[in-house]
Protein backbone atom coordinates (compact mmCIF):
# COMPACT_ATOMS: atom_id res chain seq x y z
CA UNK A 1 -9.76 -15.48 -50.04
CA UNK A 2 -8.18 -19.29 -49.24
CA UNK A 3 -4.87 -17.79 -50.59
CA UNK A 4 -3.13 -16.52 -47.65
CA UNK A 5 -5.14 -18.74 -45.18
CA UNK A 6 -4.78 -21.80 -46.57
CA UNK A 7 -2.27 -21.45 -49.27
CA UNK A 8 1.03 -20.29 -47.72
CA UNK A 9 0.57 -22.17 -44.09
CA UNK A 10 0.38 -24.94 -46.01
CA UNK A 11 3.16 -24.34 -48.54
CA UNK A 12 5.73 -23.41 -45.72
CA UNK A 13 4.76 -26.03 -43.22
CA UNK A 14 4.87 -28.19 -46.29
CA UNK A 15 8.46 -26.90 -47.11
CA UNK A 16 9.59 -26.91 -43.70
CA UNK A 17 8.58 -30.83 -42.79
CA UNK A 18 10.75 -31.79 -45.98
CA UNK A 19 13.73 -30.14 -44.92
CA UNK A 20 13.08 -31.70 -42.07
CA UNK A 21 12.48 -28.86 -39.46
CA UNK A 22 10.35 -28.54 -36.56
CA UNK A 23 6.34 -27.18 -36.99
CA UNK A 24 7.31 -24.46 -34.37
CA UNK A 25 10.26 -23.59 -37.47
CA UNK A 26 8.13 -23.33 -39.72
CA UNK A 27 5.59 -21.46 -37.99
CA UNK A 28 8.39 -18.83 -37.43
CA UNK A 29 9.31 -18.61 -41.05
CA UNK A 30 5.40 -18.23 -42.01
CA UNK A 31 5.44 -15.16 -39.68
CA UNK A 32 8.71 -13.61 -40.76
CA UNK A 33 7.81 -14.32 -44.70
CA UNK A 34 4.36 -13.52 -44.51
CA UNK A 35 3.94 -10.13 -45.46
CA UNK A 36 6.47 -10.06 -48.11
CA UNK A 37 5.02 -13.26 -50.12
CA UNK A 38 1.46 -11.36 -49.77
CA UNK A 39 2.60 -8.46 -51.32
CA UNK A 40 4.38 -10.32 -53.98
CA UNK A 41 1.65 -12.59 -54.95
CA UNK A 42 -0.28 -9.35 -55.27
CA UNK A 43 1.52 -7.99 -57.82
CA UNK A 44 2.17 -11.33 -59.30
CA UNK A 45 -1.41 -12.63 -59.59
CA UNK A 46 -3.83 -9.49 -59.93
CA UNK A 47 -2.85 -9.48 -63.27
CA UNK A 48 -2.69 -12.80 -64.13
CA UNK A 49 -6.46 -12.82 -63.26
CA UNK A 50 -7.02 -9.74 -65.19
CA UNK A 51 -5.20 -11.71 -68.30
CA UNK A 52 -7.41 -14.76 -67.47
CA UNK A 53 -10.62 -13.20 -67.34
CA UNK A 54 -10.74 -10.70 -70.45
CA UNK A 55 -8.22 -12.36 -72.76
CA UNK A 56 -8.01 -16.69 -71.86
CA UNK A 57 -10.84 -17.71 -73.16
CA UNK A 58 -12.99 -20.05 -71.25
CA UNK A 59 -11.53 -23.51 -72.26
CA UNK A 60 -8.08 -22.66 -71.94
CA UNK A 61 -8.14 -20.97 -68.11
CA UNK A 62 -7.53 -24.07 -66.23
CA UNK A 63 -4.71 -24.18 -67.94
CA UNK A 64 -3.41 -20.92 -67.58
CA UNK A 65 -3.97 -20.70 -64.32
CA UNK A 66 -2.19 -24.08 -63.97
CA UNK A 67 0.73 -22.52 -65.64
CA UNK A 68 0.46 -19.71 -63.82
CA UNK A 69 0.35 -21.34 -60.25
CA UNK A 70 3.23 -23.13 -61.45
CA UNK A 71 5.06 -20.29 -61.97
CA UNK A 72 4.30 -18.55 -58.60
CA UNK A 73 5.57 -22.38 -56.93
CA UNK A 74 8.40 -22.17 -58.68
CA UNK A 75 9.27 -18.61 -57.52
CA UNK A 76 8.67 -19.11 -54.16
CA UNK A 77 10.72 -22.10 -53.86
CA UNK A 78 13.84 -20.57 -55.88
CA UNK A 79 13.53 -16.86 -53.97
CA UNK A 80 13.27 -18.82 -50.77
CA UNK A 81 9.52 -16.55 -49.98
C-alpha cells in the first residue's frame, strides 16, 4: 500500500519545502499528522474505491479517481492534515 509510504512523506515534505521550512520541520509535522490523515483517508477513500469498482465503469475510473485524488489534495491542503 504506496499510500502512506510514499504518498504523505512526500506530500508534507513537499508542502513543507514550499513554505520554506526545514526537512527536520517537516519530518516533525509528518509524525504529529500522521495518524490522523491515515484515518481520514480511510474513511475518505474506502468508499470511493467501493464506488469505483462496482458502479464507474471501466473507461471512466481514471477519471474518477482523478477527481477523487483531487479532492482528497484539496482537503488536505485547506484542513492543514
Amino acid at each position: 500500500m504506496s499510500y502512506p509510504c510514499f504518498y504523505f512523506p512526500s506530500f508534507f515534505f513537499v508542502t513543507e519545502a514550499v513554505r520554506g521550512r526545514s526537512p527536520a520541520a517537516a519530518a516533525a509535522r509528518l509524525r504529529a499528522q500522521f495518524w490522523p490523515a491515515y484515518r481520514v483517508g480511510l474513511v475518505a477513500w474506502t468508499p470511493a474505491m467501493i464506488v469505483q469498482f462496482y458502479w464507474v465503469p471501466l473507461p471512466l475510473q481514471v477519471l474518477w479517481v482523478s477527481a477523487c485524488s483531487f479532492c482528497w489534495t484539496t482537503f488536505l491542503c485547506v484542513y492543514h492534515i
